[in-house]
Protein backbone atom coordinates (compact mmCIF):
# COMPACT_ATOMS: atom_id res chain seq x y z
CA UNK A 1 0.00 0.00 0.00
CA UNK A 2 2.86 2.52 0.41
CA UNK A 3 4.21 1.93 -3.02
CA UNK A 4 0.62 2.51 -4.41
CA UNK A 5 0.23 5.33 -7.38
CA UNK A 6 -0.51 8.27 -5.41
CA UNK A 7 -1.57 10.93 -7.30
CA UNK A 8 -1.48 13.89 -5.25
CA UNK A 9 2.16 13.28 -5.21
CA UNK A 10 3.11 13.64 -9.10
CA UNK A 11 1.67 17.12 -8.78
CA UNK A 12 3.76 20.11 -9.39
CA UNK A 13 7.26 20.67 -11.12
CA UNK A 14 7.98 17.29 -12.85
CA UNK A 15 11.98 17.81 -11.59
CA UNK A 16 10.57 17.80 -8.24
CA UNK A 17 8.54 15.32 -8.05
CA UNK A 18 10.20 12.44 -5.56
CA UNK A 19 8.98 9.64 -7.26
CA UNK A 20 8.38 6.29 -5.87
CA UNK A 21 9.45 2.01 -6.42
CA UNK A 22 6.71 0.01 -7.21
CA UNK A 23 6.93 -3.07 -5.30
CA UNK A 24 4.28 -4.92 -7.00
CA UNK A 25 6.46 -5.38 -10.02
CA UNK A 26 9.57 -4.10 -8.92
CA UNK A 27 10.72 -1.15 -10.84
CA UNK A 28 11.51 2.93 -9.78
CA UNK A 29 8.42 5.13 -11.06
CA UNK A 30 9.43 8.67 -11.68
CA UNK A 31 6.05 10.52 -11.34
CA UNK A 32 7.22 12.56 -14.25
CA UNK A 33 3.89 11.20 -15.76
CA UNK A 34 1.86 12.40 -13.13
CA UNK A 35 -2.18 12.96 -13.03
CA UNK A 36 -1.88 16.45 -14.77
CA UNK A 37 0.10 14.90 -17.27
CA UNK A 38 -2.44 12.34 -18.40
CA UNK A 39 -5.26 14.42 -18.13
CA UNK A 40 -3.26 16.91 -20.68
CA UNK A 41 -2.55 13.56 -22.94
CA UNK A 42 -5.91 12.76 -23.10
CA UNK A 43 -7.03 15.76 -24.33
CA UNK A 44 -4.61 16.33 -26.71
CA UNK A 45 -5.41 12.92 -28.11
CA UNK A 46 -8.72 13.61 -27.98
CA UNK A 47 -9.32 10.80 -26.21
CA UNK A 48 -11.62 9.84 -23.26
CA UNK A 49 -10.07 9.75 -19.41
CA UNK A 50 -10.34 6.57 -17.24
CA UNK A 51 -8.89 6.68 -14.22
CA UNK A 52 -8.18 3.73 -11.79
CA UNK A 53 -8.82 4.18 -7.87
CA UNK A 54 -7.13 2.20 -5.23
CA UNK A 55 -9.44 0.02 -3.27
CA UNK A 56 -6.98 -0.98 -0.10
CA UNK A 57 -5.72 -4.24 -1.85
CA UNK A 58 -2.26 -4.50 -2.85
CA UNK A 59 -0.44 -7.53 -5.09
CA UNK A 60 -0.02 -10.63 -2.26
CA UNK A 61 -1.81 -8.97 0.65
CA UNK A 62 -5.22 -8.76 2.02
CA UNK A 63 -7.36 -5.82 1.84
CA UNK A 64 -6.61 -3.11 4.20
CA UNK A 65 -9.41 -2.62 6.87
CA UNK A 66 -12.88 -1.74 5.03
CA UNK A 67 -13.05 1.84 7.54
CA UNK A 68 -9.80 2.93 6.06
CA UNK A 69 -11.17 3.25 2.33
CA UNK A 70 -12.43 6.42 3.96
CA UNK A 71 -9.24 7.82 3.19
CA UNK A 72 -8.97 6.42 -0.35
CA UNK A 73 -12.66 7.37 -1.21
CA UNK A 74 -11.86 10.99 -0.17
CA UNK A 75 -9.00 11.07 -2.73
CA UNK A 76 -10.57 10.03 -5.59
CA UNK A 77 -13.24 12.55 -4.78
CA UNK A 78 -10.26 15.22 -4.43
CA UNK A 79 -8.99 13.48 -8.17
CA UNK A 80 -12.22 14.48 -9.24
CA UNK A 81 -12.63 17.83 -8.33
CA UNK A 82 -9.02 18.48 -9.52
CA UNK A 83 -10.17 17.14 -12.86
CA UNK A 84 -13.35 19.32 -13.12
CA UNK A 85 -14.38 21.83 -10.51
CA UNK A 86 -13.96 25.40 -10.52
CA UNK A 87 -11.09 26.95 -8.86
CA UNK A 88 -13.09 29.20 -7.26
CA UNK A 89 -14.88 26.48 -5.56
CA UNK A 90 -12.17 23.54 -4.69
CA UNK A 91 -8.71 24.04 -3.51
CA UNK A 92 -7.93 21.26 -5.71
CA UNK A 93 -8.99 22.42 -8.90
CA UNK A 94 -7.40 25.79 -7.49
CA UNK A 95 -4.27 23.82 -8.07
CA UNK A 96 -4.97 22.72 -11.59
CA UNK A 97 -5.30 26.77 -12.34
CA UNK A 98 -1.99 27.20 -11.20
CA UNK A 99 -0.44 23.97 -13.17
CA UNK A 100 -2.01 26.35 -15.98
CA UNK A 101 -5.38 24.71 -16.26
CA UNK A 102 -8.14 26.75 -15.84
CA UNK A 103 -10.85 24.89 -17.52
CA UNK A 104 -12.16 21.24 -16.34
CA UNK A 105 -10.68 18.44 -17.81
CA UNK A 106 -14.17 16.71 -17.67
CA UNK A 107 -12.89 13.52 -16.21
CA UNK A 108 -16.44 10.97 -16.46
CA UNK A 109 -15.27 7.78 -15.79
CA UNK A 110 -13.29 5.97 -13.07
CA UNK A 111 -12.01 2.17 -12.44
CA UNK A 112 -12.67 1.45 -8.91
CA UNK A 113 -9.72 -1.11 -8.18
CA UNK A 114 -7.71 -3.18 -10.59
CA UNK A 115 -7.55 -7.38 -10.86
CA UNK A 116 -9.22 -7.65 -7.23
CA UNK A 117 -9.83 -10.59 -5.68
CA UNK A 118 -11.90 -12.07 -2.56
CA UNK A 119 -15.46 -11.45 -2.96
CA UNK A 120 -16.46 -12.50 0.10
CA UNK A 121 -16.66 -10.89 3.75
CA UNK A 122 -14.31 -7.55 3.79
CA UNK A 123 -13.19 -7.84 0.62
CA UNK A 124 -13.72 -6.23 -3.02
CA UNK A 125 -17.62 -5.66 -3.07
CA UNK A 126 -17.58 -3.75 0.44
CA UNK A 127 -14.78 -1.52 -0.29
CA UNK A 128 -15.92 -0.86 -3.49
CA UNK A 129 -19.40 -0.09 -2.20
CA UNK A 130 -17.69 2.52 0.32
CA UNK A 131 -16.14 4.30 -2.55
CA UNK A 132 -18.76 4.00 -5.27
CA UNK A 133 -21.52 5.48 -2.33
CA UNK A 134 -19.08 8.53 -1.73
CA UNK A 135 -18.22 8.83 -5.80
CA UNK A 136 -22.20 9.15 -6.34
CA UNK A 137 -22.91 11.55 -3.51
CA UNK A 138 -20.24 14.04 -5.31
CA UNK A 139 -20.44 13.34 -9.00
CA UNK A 140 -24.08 11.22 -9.47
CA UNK A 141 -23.50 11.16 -13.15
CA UNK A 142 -19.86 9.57 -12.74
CA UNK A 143 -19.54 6.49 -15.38
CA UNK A 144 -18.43 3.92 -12.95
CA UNK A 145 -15.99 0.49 -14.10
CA UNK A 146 -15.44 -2.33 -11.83
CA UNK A 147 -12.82 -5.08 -11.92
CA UNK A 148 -14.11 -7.78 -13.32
CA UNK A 149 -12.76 -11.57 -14.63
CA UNK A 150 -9.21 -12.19 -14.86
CA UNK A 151 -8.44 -15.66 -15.01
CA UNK A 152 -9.13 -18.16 -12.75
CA UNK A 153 -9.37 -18.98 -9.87
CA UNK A 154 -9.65 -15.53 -9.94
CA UNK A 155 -12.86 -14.54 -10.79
CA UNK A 156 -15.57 -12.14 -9.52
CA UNK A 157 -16.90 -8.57 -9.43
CA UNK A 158 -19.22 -6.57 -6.82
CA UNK A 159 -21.48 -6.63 -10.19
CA UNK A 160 -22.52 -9.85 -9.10
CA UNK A 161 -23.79 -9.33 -5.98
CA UNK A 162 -26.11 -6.77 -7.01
CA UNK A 163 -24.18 -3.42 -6.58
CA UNK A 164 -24.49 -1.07 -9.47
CA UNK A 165 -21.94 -0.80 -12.17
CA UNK A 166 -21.42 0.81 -15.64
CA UNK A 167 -19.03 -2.01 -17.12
CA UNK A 168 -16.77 -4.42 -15.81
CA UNK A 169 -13.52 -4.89 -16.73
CA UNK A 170 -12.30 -8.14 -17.69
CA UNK A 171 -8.37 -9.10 -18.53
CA UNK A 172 -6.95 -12.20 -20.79
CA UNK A 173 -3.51 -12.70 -20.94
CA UNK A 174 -2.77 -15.98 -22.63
CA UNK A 175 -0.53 -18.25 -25.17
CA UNK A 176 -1.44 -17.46 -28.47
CA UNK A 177 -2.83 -20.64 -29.40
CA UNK A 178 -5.13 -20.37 -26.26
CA UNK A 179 -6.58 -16.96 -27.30
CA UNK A 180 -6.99 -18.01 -30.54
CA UNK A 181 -9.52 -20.68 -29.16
CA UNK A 182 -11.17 -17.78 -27.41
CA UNK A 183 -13.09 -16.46 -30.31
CA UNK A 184 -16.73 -17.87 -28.86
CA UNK A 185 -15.37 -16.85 -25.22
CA UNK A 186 -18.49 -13.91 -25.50
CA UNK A 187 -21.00 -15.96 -27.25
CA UNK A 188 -21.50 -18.02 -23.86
CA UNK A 189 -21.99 -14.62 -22.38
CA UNK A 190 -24.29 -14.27 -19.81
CA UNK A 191 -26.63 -11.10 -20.89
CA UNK A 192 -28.15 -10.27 -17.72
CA UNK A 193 -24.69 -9.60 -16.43
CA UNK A 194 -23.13 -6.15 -16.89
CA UNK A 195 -21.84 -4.98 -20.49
CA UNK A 196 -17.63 -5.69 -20.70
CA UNK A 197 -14.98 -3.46 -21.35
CA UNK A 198 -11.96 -5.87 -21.91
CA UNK A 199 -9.39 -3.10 -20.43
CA UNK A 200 -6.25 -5.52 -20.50
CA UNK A 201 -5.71 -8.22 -22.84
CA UNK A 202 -2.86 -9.49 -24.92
CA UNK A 203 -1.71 -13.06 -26.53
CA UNK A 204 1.96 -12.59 -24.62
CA UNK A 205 3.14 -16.33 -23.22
CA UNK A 206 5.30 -18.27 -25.50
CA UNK A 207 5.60 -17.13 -29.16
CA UNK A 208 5.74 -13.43 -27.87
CA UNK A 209 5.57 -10.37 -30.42
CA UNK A 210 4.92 -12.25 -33.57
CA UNK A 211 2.26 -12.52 -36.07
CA UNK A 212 1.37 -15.81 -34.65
CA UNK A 213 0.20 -14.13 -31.33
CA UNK A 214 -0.95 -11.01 -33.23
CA UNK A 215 -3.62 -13.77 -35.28
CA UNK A 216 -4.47 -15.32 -31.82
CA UNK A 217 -5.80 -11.71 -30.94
CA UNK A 218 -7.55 -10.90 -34.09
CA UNK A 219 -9.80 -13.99 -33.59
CA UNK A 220 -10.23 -12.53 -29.72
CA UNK A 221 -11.11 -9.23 -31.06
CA UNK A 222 -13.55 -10.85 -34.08
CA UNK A 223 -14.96 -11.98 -30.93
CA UNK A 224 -15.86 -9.03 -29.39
CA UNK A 225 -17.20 -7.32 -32.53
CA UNK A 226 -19.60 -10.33 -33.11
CA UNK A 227 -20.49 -10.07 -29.33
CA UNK A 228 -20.82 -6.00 -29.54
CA UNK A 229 -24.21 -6.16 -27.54
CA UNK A 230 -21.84 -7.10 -24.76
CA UNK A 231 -18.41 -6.20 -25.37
CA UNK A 232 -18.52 -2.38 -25.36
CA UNK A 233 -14.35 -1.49 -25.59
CA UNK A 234 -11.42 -3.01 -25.77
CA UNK A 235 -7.76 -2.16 -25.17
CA UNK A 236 -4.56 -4.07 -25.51
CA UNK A 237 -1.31 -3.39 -22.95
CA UNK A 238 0.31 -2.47 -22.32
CA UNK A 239 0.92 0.56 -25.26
CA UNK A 240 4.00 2.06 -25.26
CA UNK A 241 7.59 1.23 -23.87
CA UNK A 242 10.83 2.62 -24.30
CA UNK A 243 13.67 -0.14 -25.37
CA UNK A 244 16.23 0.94 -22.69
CA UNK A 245 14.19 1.01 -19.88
CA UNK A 246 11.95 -2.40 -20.57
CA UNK A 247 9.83 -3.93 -17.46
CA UNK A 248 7.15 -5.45 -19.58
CA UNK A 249 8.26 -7.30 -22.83
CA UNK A 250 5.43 -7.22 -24.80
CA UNK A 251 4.15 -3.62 -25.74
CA UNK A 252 2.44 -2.32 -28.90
CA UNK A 253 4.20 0.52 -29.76
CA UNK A 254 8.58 0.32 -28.93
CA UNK A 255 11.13 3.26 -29.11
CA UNK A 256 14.43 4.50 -28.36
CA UNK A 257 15.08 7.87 -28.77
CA UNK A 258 15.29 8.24 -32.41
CA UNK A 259 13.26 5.33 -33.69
CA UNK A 260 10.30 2.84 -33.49
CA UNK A 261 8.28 -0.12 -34.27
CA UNK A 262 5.41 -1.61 -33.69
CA UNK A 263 4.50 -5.12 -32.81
CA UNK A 264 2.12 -6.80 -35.37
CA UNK A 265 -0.60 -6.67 -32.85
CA UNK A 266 -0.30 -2.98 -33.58
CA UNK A 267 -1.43 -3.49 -36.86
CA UNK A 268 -4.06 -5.90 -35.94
CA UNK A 269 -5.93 -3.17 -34.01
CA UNK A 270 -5.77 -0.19 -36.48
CA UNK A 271 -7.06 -3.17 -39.43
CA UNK A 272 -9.71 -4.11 -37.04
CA UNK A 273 -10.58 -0.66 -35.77
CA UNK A 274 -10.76 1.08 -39.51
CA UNK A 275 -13.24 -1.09 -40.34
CA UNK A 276 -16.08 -0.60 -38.49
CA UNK A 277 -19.98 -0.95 -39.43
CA UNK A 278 -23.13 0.29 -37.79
CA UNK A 279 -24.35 -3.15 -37.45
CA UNK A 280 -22.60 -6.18 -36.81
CA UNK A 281 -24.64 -9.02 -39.64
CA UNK A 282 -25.10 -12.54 -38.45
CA UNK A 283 -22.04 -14.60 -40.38
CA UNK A 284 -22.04 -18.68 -40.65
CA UNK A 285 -19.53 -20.81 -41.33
CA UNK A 286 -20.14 -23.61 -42.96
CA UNK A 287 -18.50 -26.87 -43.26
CA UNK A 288 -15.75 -27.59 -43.73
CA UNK A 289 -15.19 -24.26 -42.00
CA UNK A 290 -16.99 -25.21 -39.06
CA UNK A 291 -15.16 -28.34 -38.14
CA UNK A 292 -12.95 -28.36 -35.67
CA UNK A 293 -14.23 -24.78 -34.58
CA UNK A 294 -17.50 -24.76 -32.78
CA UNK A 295 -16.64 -21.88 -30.77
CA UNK A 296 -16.37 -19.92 -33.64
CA UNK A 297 -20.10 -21.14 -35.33
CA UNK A 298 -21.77 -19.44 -32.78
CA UNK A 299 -22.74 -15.92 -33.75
CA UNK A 300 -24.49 -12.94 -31.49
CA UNK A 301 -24.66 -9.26 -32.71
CA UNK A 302 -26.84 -6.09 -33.72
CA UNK A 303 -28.52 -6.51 -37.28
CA UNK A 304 -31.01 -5.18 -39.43
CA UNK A 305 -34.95 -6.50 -39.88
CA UNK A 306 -33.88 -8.47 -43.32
CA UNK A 307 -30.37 -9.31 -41.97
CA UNK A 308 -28.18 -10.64 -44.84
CA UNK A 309 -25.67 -13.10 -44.32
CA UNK A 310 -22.38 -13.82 -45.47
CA UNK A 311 -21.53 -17.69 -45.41
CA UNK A 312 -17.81 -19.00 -45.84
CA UNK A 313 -17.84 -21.98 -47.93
CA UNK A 314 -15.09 -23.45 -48.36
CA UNK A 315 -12.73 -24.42 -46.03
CA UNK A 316 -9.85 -26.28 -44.43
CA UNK A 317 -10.67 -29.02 -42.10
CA UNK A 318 -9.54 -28.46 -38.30
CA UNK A 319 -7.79 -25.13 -38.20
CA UNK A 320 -8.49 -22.43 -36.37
CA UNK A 321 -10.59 -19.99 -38.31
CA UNK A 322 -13.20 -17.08 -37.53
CA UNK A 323 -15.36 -14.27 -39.80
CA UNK A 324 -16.99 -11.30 -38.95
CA UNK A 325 -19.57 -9.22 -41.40
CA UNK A 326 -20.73 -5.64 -40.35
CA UNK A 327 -22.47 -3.11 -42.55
CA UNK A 328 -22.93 0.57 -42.89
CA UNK A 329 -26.08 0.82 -44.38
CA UNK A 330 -25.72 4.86 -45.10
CA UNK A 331 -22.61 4.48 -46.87
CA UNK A 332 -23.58 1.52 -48.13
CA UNK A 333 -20.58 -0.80 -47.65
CA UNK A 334 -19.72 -4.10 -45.89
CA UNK A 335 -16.79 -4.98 -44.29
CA UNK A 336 -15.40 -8.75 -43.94
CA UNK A 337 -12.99 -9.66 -41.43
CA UNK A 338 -11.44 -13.29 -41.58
CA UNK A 339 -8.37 -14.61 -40.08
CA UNK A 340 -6.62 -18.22 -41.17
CA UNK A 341 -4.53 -19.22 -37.92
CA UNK A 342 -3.43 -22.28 -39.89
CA UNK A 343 -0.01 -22.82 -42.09
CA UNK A 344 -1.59 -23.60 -45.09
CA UNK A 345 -2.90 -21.22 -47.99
CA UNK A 346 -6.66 -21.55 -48.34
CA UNK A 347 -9.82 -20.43 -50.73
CA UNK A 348 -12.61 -18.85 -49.05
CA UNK A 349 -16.07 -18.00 -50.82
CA UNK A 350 -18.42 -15.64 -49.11
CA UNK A 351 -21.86 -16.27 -50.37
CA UNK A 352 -24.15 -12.86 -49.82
CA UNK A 353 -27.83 -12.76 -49.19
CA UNK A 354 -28.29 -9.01 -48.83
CA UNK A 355 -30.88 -7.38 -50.80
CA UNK A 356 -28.39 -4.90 -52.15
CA UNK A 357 -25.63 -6.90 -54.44
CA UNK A 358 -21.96 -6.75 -53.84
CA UNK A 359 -21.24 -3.89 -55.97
CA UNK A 360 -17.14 -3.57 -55.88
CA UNK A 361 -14.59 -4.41 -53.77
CA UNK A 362 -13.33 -1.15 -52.28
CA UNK A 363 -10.32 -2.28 -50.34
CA UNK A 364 -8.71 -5.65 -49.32
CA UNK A 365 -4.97 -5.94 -47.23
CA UNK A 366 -3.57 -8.72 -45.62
CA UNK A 367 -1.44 -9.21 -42.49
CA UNK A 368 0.73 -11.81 -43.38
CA UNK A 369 4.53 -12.91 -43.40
CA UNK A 370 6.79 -15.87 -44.41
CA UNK A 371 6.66 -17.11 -40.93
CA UNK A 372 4.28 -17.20 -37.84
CA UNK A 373 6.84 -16.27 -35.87
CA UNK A 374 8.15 -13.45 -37.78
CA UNK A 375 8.38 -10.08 -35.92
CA UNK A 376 9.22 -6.53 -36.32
CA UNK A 377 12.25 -4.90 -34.59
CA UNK A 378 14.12 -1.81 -34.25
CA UNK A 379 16.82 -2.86 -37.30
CA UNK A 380 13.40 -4.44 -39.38
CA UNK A 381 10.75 -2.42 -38.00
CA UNK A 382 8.12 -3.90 -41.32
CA UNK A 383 8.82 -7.37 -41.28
CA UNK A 384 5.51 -7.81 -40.72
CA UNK A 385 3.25 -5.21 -42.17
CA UNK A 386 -0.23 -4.34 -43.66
CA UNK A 387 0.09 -4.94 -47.45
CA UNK A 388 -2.58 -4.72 -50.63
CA UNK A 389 -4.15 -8.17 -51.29
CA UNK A 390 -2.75 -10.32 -54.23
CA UNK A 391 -4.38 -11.58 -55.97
CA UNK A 392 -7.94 -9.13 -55.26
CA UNK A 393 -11.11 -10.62 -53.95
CA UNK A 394 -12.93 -11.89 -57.55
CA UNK A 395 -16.09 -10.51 -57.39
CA UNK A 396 -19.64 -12.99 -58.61
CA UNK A 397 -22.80 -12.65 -58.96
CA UNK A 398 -23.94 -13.75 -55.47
CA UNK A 399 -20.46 -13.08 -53.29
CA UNK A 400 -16.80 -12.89 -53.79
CA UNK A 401 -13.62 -15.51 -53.24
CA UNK A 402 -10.39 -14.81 -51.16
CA UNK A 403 -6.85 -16.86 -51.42
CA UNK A 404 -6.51 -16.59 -47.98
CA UNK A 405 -2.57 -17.02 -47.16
CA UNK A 406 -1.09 -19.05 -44.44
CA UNK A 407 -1.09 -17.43 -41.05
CA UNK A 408 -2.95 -14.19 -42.03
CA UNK A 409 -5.75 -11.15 -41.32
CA UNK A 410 -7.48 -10.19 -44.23
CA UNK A 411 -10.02 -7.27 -44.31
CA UNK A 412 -12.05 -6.20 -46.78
CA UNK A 413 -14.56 -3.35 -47.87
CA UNK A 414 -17.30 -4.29 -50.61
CA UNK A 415 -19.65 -1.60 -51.44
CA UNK A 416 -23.26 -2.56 -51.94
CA UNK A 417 -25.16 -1.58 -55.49
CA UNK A 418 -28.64 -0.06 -56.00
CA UNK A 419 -31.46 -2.08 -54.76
């Protein structure tokens, strides 16, 4: 608990900040990145703020006496006020003025605790409910996130014992050939639970950094976006590290001070995250596709009155395959997602039953390499790299066919013609 983030410590001067050792994982923290700091990111990014609160439970130990969250409630409601109030009315946010701040951040949502455990007695659920109650009474329109599922025997979240939360936050980090049998893991989904934001999740034992584990995670993330009446966000970690001062091993974006490079994971997210519809279709795979694969011939997902649905046809037997359809009816387009987590080269045909044909193919790139285990460095930094599609989707009357190359992502956009 003394080694915790504290963030009314990483205030002021940056060269004056004392900093702090982390005994959870074992490395010196600066506070040069302080809570000003990220608040300033975010909004440069344009991004949206989470923060995480402390909840009294440390790595190892057991939770700190419920009556002393007091103390841990009252600083996340000082966080808060730092964030957003006017310096006229909180010492705190007269602070954030001086830092050079004058206007809220708008901070809206907070984490309450991070990969708890014990559910029972004194544990998570009543020192969460100590905080949440005190979080509410300040801010009552505060988008609250509680720790959800990270592995067992680990499992459990104050969400299921009936205390209120926004999301929950579940974590996965597994051997790629694990996640990539995890593309169903949100079809089984319980729906009267609370919607998921998977905050932490990455394919990092064994075959680390390579396209093989950036594959297992595309078929993870395929998973959400077939599931997206439950799984709300995502985000992989961690994001960024710098190369000479490494205490995690597998981050997305890696630098030194005059260069970078990406994992392929990296490239996973930005194919999977450009191509977005409005309305995730309903997508079967048929055999042979769906032997071997059962979690994958589940499907779950928004769609339309007079859904259409893209079917894969052909197939390899026993290999690890999943497809996602989504559609923006405005614009008219339809994107495919499919991933072959298999070493052999394979034809795919996606038969369409839309009432609007397949009109042209917009845009198709593969993630691919010679190897599964190929990976991008500092000397190599595009070994494995988005690329154009060759040979193009051939577009027929009633669908389209894709070579599908060993151990590869391929996305595609297909407008949609005139009724």
């Amino acid at each position: 608990m003394r080694t915790r983030w504290d963030w009314k410590a990483t205030l002021g001067p940056p060269a004056a900040r004392a900093g702090h050792y982390n005994s959870a994982w074992g490395y010196w923290v600066t506070d040069g990145l302080g809570l000003f700091e990220l608040l300033t990111l975010c909004e440069l990014l344009h991004s949206t703020c989470q923060m995480s609160i402390y909840t009294g439970y440390s790595m190892g130990r057991r939770y700190v006496p419920v009556a002393q969250s007091e103390t841990f409630a009252q600083d996340a409601v000082d966080m808060l006020d730092f964030a957003n109030a006017a310096p006229a009315s909180s010492p705190w946010a007269a602070v954030r003025e001086r830092m050079g701040h004058a206007a809220p951040f708008g901070l809206s949502r907070v984490e309450v605790g991070n990969e708890e455990r014990d559910m029972s007695g004194e544990g998570y659920p009543a020192h969460y409910e100590l905080i949440t109650r005190r979080l509410w009474a300040a801010y009552p329109s505060l988008h609250i996130v509680a720790s959800g599922r990270w592995g067992p025997p680990i499992e459990g979240s104050p969400c299921l014992t009936g205390q209120r939360c926004d999301l929950w936050d579940d974590h996965y980090y597994r051997p790629p050939d694990v996640m990539a049998a995890m593309g169903g893991e949100y079809d089984r989904y319980n729906r009267s639970l609370p919607k998921v934001y998977v905050g932490e999740f990455a394919a990092n034992g064994g075959a680390k950094r390579s396209l093989r584990a950036a594959l297992a995670e595309a078929i993870f993330m395929i998973g959400f976006e077939r599931n997206a009446d439950v799984v709300v966000a995502s985000s992989f970690a961690p994001l960024c590290n710098n190369v000479r001062g490494t205490q995690w091993a597998y981050n997305l974006v890696n630098l030194n001070s005059s260069r970078l490079f990406v994992l392929p994971s990296y490239h996973v997210q930005t194919l999977l995250s450009s191509a977005l519809g409005a309305h995730t279709l309903p997508a079967t795979l048929t055999p042979p596709y769906a032997q071997g694969v059962k979690a994958f011939s589940r499907r779950r997902g928004l769609s339309s009155s007079k859904p259409p649905q893209p079917r894969l046809t052909t197939a390899p037997p026993a290999s690890r395959w999943i497809a996602t359809a989504s559609m923006d009816a405005r614009a008219r387009l339809v994107n495919l997602k499919l991933v072959n987590y298999a070493p052999n080269a394979r034809p795919v045909d996606v038969a369409w039953s839309g009432e609007r044909a397949f009109a042209r193919v917009l845009n198709a790139t593969v993630l691919t390499a010679a190897s599964a285990e190929a990976q991008n460095n500092l000397s190599m930094p595009d070994a494995v790299a988005p690329a154009a599609l060759d040979p193009p989707p051939a577009l027929g009357p009633t669908g389209l066919s894709i070579a599908m190359p060993p151990w590869s992502l391929v996305v595609v956009t297909v407008a949609l013609g005139d009724q």
